[in-house]
N, C-alpha and C. Protein backbone atom coordinates (compact mmCIF):
# COMPACT_ATOMS: atom_id res chain seq x y z
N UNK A 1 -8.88 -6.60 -14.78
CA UNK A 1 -7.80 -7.52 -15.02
C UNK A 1 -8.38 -8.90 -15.41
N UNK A 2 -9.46 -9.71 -14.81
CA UNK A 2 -9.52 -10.47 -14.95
C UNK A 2 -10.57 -10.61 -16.04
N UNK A 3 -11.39 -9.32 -16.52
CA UNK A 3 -12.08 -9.44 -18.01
C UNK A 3 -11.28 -9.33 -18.68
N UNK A 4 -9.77 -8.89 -19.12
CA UNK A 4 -9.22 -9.17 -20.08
C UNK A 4 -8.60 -10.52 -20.41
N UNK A 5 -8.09 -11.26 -19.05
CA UNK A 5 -7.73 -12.33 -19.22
C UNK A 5 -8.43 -13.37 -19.75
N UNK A 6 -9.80 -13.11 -19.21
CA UNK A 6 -10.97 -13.96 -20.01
C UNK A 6 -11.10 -13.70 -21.57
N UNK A 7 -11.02 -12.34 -21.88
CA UNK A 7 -11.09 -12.15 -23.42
C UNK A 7 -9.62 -13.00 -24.00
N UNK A 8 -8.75 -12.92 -23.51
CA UNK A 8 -7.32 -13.67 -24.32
C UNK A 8 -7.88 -14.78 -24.82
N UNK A 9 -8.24 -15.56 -23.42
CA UNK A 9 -8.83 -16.92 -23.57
C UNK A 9 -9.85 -17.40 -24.18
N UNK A 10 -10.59 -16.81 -24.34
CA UNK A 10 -12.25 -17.08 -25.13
C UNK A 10 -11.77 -16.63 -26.74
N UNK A 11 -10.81 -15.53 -27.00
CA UNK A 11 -10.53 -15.53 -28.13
C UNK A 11 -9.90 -16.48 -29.16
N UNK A 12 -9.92 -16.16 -30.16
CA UNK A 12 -10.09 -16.93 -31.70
C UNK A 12 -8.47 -17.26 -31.51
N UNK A 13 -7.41 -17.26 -30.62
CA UNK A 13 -6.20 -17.64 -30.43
C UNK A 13 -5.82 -17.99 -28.76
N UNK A 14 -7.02 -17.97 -28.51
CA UNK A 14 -7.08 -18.44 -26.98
C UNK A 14 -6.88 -19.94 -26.73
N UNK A 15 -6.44 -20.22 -24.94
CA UNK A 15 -6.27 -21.19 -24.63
C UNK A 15 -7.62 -22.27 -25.01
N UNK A 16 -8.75 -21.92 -24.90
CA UNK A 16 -9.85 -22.53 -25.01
C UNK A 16 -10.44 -22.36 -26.78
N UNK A 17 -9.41 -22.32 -27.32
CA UNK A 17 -9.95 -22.32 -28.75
C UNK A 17 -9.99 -24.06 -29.50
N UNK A 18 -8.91 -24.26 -29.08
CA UNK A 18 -8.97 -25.96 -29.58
C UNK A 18 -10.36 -26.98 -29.03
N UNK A 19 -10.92 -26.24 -27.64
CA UNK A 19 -12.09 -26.56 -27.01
C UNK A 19 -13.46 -26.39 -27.93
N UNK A 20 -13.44 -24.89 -27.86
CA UNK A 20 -14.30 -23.81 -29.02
C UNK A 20 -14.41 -25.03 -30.67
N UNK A 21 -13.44 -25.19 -30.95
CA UNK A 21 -13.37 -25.70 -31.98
C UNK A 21 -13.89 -27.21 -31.87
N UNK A 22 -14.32 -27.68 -31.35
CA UNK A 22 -15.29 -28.83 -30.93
C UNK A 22 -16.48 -28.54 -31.63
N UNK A 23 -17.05 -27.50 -30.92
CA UNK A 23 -18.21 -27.20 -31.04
C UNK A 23 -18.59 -26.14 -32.26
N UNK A 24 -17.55 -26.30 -33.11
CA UNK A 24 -17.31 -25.41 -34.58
C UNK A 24 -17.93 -23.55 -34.41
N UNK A 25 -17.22 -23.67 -32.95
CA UNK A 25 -16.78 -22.22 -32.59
C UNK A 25 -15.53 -21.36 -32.83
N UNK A 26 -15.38 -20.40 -33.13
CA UNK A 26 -14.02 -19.81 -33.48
C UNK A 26 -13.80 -19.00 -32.01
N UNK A 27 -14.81 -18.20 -31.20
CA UNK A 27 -14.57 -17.64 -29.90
C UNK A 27 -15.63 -17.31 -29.28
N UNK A 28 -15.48 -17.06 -28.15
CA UNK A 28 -16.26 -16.85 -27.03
C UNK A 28 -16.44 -14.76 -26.95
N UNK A 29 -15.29 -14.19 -27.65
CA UNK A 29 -15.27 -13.05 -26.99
C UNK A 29 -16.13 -12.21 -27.33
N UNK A 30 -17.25 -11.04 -27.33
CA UNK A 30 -17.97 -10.50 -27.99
C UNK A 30 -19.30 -10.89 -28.26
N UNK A 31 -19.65 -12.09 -27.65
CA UNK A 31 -21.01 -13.10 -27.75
C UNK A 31 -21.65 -13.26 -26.40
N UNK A 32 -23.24 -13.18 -26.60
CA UNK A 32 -23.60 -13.19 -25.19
C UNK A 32 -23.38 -14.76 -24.91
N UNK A 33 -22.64 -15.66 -25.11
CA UNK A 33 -22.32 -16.92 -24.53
C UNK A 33 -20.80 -16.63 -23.73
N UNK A 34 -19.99 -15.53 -24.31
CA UNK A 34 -19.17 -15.53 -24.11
C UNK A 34 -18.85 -14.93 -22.61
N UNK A 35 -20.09 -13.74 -22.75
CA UNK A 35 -20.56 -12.81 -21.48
C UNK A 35 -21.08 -13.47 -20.77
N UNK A 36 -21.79 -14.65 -20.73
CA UNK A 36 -22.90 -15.24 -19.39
C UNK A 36 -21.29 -16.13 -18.88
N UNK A 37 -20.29 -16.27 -19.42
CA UNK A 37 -19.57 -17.52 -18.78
C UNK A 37 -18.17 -17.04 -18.11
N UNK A 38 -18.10 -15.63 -19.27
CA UNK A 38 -17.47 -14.93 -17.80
C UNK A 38 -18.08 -14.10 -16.41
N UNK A 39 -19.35 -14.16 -16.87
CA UNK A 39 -19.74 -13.08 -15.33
C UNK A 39 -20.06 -14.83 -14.31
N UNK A 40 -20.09 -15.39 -14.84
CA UNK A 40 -20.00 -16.91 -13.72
C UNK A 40 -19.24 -16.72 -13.63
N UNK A 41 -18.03 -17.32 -14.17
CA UNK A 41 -16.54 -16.83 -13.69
C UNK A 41 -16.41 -15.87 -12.14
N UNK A 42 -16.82 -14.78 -13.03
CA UNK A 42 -16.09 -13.92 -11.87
C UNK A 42 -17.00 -13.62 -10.91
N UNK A 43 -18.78 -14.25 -10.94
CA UNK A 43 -19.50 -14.16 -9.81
C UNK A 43 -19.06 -15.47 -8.96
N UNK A 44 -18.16 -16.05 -9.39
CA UNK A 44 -18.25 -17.27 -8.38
C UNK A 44 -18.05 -17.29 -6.95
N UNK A 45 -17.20 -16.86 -6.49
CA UNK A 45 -16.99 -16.29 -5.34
C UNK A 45 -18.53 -16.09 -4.29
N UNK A 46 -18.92 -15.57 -5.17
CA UNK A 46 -20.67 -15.44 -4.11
C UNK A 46 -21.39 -15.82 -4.34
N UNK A 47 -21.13 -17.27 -5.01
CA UNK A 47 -21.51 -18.44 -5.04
C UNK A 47 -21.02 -19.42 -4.04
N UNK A 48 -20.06 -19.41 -4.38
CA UNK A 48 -18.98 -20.84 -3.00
C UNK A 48 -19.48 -20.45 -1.70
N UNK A 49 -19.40 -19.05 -1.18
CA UNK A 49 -19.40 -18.61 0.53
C UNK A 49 -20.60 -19.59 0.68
N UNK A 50 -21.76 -19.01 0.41
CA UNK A 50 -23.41 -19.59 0.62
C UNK A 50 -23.38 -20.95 0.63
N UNK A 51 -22.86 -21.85 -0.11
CA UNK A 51 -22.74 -22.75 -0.19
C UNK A 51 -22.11 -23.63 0.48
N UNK A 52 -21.30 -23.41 0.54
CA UNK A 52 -19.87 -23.98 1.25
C UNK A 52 -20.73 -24.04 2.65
N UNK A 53 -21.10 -23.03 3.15
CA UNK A 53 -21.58 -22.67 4.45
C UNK A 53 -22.78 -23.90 4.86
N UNK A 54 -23.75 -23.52 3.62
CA UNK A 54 -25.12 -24.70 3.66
C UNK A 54 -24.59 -25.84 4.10
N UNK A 55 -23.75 -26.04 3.09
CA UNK A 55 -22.78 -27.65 3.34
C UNK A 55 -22.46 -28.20 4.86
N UNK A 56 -21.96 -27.35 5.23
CA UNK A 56 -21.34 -27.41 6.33
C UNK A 56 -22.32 -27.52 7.61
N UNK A 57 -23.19 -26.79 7.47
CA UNK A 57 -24.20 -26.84 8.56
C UNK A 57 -25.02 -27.90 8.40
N UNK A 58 -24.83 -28.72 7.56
CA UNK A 58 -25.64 -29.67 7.76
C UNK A 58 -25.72 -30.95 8.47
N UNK A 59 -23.83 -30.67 8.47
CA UNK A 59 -23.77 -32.02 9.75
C UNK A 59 -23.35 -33.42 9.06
N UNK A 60 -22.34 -34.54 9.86
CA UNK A 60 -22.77 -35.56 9.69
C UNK A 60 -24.16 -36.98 10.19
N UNK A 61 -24.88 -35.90 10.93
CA UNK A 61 -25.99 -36.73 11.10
C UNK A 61 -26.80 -37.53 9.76
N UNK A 62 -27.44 -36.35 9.44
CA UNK A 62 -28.29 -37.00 8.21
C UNK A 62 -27.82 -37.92 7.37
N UNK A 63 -26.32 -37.02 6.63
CA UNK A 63 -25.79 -38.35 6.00
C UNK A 63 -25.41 -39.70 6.92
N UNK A 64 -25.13 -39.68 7.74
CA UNK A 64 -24.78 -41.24 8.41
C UNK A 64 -26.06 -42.00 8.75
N UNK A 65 -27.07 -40.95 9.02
CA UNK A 65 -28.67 -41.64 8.63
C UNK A 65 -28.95 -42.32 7.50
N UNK A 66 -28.88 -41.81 6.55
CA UNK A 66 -29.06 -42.01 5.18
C UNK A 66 -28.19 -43.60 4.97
N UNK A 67 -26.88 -43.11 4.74
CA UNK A 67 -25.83 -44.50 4.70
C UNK A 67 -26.16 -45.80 5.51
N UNK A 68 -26.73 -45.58 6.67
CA UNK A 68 -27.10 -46.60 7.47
C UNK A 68 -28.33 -47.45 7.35
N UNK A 69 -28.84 -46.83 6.30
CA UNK A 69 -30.11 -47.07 5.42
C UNK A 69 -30.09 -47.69 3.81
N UNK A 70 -28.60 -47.41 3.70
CA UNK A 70 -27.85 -48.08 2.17
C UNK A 70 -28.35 -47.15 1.32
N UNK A 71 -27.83 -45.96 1.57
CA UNK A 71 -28.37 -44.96 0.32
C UNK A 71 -26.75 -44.79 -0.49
N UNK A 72 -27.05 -44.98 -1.76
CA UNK A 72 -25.21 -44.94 -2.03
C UNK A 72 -25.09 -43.22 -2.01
N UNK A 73 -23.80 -42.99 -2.10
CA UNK A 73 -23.26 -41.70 -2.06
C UNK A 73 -23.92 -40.48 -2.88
N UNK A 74 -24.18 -41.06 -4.02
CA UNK A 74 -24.48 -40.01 -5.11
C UNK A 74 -26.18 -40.24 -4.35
N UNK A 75 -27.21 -40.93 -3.65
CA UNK A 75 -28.65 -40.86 -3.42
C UNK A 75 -28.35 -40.07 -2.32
N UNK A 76 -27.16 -40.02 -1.75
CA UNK A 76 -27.48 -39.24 0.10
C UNK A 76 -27.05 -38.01 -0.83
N UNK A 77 -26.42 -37.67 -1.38
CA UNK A 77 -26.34 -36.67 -2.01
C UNK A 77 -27.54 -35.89 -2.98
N UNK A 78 -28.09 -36.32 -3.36
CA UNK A 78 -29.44 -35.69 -4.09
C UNK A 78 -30.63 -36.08 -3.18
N UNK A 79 -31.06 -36.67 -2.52
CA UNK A 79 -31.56 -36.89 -1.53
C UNK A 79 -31.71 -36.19 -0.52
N UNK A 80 -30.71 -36.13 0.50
CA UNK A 80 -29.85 -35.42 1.91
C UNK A 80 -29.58 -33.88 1.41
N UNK A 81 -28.91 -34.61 1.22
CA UNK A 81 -27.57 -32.88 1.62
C UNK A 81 -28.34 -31.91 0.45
N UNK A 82 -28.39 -32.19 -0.20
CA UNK A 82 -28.74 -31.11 -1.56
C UNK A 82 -30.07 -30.74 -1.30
N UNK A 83 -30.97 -31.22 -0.82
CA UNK A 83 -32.22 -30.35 -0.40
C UNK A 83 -32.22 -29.34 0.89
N UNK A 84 -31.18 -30.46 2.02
CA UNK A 84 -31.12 -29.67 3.21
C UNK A 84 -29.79 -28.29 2.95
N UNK A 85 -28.77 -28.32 1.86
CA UNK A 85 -28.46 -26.90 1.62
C UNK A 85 -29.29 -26.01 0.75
N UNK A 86 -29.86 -26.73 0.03
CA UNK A 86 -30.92 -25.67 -0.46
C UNK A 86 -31.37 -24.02 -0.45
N UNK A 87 -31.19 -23.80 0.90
CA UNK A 87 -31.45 -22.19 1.23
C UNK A 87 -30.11 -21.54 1.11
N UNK A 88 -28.36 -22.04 1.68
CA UNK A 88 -27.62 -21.80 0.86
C UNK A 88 -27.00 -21.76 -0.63
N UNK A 89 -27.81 -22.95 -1.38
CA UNK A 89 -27.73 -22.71 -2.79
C UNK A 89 -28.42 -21.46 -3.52
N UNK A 90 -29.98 -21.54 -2.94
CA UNK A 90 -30.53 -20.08 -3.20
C UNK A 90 -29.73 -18.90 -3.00
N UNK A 91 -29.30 -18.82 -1.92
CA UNK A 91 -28.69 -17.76 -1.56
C UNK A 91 -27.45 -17.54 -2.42
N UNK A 92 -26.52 -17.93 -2.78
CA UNK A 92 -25.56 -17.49 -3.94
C UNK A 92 -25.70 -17.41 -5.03
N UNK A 93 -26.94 -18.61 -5.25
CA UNK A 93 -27.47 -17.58 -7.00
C UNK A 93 -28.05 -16.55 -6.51
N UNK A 94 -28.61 -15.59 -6.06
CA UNK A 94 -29.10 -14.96 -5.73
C UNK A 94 -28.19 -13.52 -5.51
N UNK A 95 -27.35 -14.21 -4.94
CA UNK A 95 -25.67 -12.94 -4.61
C UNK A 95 -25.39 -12.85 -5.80
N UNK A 96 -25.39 -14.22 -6.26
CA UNK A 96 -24.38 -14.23 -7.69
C UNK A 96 -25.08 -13.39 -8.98
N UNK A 97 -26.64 -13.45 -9.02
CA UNK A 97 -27.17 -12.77 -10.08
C UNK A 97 -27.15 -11.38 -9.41
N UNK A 98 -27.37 -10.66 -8.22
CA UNK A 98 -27.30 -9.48 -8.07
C UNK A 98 -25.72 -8.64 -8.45
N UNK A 99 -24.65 -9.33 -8.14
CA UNK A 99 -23.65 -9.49 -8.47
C UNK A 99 -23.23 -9.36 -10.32
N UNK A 100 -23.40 -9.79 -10.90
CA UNK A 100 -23.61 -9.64 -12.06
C UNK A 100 -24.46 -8.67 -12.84
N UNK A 101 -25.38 -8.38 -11.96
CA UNK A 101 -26.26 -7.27 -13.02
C UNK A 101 -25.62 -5.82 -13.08
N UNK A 102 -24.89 -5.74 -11.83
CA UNK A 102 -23.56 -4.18 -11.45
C UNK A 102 -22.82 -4.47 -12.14
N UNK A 103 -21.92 -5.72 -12.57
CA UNK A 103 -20.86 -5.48 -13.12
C UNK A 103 -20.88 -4.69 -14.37
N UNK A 104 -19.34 -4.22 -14.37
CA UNK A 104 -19.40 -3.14 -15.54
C UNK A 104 -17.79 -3.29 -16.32
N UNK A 105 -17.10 -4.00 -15.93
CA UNK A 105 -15.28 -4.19 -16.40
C UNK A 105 -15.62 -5.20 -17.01
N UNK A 106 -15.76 -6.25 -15.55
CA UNK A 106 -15.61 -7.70 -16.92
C UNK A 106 -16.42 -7.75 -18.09
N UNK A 107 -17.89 -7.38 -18.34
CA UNK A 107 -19.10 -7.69 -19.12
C UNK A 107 -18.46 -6.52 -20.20
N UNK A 108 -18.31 -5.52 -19.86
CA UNK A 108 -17.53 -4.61 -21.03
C UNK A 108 -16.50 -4.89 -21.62
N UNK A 109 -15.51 -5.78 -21.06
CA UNK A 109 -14.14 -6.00 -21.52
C UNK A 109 -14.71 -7.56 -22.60
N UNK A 110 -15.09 -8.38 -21.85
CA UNK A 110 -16.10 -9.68 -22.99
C UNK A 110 -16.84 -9.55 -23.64
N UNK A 111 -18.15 -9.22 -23.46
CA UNK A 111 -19.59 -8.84 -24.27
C UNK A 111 -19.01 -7.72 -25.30
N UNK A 112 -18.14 -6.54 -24.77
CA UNK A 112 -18.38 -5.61 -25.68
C UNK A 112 -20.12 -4.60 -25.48
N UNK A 113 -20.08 -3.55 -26.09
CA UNK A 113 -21.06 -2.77 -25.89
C UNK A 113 -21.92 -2.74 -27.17
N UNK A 114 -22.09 -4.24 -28.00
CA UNK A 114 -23.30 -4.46 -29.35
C UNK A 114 -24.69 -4.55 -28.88
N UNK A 115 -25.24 -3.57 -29.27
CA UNK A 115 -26.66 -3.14 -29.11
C UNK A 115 -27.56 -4.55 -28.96
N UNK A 116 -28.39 -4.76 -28.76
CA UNK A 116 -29.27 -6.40 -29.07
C UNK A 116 -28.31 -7.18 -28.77
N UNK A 117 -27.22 -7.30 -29.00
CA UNK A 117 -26.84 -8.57 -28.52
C UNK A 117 -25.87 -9.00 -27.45
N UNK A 118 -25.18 -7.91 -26.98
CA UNK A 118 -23.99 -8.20 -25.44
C UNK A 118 -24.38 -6.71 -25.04
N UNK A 119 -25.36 -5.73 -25.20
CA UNK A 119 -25.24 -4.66 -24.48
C UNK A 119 -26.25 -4.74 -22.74
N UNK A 120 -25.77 -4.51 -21.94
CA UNK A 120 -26.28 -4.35 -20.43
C UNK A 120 -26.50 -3.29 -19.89
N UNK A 121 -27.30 -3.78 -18.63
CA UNK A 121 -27.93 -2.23 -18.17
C UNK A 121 -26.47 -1.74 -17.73
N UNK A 122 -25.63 -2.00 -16.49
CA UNK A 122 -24.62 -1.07 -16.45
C UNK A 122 -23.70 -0.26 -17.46
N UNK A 123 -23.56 -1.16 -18.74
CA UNK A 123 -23.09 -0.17 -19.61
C UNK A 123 -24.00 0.99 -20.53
N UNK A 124 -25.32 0.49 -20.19
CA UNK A 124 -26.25 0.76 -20.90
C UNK A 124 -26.23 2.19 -20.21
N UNK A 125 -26.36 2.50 -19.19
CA UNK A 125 -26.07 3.80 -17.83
C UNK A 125 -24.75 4.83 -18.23
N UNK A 126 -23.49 3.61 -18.58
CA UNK A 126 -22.59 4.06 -19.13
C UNK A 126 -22.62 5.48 -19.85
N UNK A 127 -23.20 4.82 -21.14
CA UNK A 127 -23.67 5.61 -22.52
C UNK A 127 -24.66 6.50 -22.28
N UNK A 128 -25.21 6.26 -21.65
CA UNK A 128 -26.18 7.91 -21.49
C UNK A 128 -25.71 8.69 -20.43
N UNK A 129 -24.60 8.53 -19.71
CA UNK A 129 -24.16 9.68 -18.83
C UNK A 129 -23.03 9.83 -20.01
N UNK A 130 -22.09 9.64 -20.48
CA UNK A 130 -21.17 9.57 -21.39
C UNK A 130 -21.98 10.43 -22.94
N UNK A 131 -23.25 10.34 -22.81
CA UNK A 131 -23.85 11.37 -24.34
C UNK A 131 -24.90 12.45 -23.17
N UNK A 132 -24.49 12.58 -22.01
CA UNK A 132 -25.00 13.47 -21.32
C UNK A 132 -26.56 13.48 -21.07
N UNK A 133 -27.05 12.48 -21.17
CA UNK A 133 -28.68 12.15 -20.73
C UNK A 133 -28.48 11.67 -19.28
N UNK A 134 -28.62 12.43 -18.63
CA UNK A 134 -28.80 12.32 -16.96
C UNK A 134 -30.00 11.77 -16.66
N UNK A 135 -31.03 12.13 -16.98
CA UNK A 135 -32.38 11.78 -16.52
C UNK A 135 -32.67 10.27 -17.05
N UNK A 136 -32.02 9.74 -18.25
CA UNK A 136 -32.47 8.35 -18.26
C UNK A 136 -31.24 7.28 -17.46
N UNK A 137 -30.32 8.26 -17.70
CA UNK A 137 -28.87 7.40 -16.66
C UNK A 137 -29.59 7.84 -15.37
N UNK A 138 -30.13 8.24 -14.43
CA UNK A 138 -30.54 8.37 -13.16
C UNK A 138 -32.06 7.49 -12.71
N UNK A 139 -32.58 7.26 -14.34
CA UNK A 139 -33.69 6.53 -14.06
C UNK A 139 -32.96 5.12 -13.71
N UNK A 140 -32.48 4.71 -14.94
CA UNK A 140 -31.84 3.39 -14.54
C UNK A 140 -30.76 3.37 -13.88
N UNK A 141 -30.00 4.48 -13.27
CA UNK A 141 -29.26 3.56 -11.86
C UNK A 141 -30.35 3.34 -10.67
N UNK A 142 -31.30 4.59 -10.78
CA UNK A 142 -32.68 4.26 -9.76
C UNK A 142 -32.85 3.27 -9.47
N UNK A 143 -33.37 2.50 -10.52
CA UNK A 143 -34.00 1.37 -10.88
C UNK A 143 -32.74 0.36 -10.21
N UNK A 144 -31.45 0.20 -10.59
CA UNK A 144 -30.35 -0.73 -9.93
C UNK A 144 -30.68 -0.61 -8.62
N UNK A 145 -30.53 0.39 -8.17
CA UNK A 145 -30.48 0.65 -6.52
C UNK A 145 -31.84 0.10 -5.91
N UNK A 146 -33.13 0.63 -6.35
CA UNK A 146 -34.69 -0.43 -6.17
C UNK A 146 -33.75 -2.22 -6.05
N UNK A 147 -33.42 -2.04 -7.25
CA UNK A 147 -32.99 -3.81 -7.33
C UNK A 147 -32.40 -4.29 -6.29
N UNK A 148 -31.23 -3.39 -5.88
CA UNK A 148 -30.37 -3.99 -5.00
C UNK A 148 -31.05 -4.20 -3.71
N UNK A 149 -31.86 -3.12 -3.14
CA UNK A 149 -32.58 -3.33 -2.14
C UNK A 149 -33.95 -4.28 -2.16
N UNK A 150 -33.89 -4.91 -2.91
CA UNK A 150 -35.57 -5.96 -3.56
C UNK A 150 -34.33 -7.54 -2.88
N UNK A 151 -33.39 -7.51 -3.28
CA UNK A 151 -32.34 -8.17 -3.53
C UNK A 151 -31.80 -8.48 -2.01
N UNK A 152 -31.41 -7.32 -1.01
CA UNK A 152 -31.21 -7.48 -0.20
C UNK A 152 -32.75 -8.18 0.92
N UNK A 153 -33.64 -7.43 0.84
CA UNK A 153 -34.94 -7.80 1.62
C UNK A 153 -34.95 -9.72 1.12
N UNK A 154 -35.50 -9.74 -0.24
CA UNK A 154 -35.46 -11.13 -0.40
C UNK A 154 -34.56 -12.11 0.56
N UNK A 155 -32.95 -11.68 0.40
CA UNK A 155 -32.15 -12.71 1.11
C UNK A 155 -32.38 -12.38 2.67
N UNK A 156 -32.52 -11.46 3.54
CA UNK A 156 -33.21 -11.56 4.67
C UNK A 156 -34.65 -12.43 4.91
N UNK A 157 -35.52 -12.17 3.75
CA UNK A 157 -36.74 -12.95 3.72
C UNK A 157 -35.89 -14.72 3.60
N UNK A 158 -35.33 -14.93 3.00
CA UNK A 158 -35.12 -16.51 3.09
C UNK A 158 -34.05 -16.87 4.16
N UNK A 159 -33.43 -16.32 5.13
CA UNK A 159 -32.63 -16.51 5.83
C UNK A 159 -34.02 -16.62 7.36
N UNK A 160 -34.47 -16.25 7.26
CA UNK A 160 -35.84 -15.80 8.05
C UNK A 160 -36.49 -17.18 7.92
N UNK A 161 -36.75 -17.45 6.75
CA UNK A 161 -37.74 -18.97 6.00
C UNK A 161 -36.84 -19.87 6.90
N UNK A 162 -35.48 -19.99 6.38
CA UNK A 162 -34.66 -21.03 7.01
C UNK A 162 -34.54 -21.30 8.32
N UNK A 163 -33.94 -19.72 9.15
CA UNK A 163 -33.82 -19.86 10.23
C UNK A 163 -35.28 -20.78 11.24
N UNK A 164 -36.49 -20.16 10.44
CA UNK A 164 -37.61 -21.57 11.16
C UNK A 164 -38.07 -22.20 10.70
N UNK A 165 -37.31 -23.17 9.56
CA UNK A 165 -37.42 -24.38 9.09
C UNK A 165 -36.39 -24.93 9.95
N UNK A 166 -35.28 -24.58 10.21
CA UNK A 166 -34.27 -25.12 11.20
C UNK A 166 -34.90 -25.59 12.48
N UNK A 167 -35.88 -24.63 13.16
CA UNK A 167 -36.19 -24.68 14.28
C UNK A 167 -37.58 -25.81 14.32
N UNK A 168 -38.12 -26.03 13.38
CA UNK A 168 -38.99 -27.10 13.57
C UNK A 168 -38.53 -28.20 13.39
C-alpha cells in the first residue's frame, strides 16, 4: 500500500512533481533515487525507536552542564547529546539498512525490476524462483539469512560496547 502511494507521488503527475521540477526532474518513480527515498520512507520507523530512545536516556544532566557553561543550543546539541546518542543513532541505521535490504513491495512497486539500474537482491531471488532456478534463489536467500544474523550479532556487539561505556 504504501509503495504505491509513493509511486503516485514521485510520479510525472505527482504531488511532488512541481518539487521534481526544480531540479529539472520529471519523476522519482522507476529511478534508483526514487528507490533509496522510498525505502527511507518506509524504513523510518526503525530509525525513530533507536533514537528516540538514545535521546531520552541521556538525561537532562549533561545538557544543563553544557548550558551552564554558555554552550548555545545548536553547540549542546552537536557537542552533548549527539555524540552521547550515538550508539542509538548507530543502531537504527543499522535496523534501518537491514530493514531495507528484505524489502520486496515497496522497492518493487518504485524501483521497478530494471536490470543495472533499480534491480535488488530480494527481487533479484524473486526472478530466479519465478524462472525456476532454486539453487541460485537458495544461494542468495542463504546469503540474506548469513546477513540477517551478521546484522543481529553486530547490534548485540554495540549494545554490549555501550552498555560499558555507560558504566565507566
Amino acid at each position: 500500500m504504501l509503495g504505491f502511494y509513493l509511486l503516485i507521488a514521485m510520479g510525472p503527475d505527482g504531488p511532488l512533481a512541481p518539487l521534481l521540477a526544480l531540479f529539472n526532474m520529471r519523476s522519482l518513480a522507476f529511478t534508483f533515487e526514487g528507490l533509496v527515498l522510498g525505502s527511507v520512507i518506509y524504513s523510518l520507523p526503525f530509525m525513530v525507536q533507536p533514537v528516540r530512545s538514545a535521546f531520552k536516556a541521556i538525561g537532562d544532566a549533561p545538557l544543563e552542564a553544557a548550558a551552564t557553561l554558555r554552550a548555545s543550543p545548536r553547540d549542546v546539541f552537536l557537542s552533548v547529546a549527539l555524540p552521547l546518542a550515538r550508539g542509538g543513532i548507530l543502531s537504527g541505521a543499522i535496523l534501518s539498512f537491514a530493514h531495507t535490504v528484505g524489502e520486496f513491495g515497496v522497492v518493487l512497486m518504485i524501483g521497478g525490476n530494471i536490470p543495472g539500474k533499480t534491480k535488488v537482491l530480494s527481487v533479484a531471488i524473486y526472478d530466479y524462483v519465478e524462472t525456476l532456478e532454486w539453487q541460485t534463489a537458495h544461494e542468495l536467500a542463504g546469503g540474506m539469512v548469513v546477513f540477517s544474523f551478521l546484522v543481529i550479532l553486530a547490534m548485540m556487539l554495540l549494545e554490549k560496547h555501550q552498555a560499558k561505556r555507560l558504566k565507566a
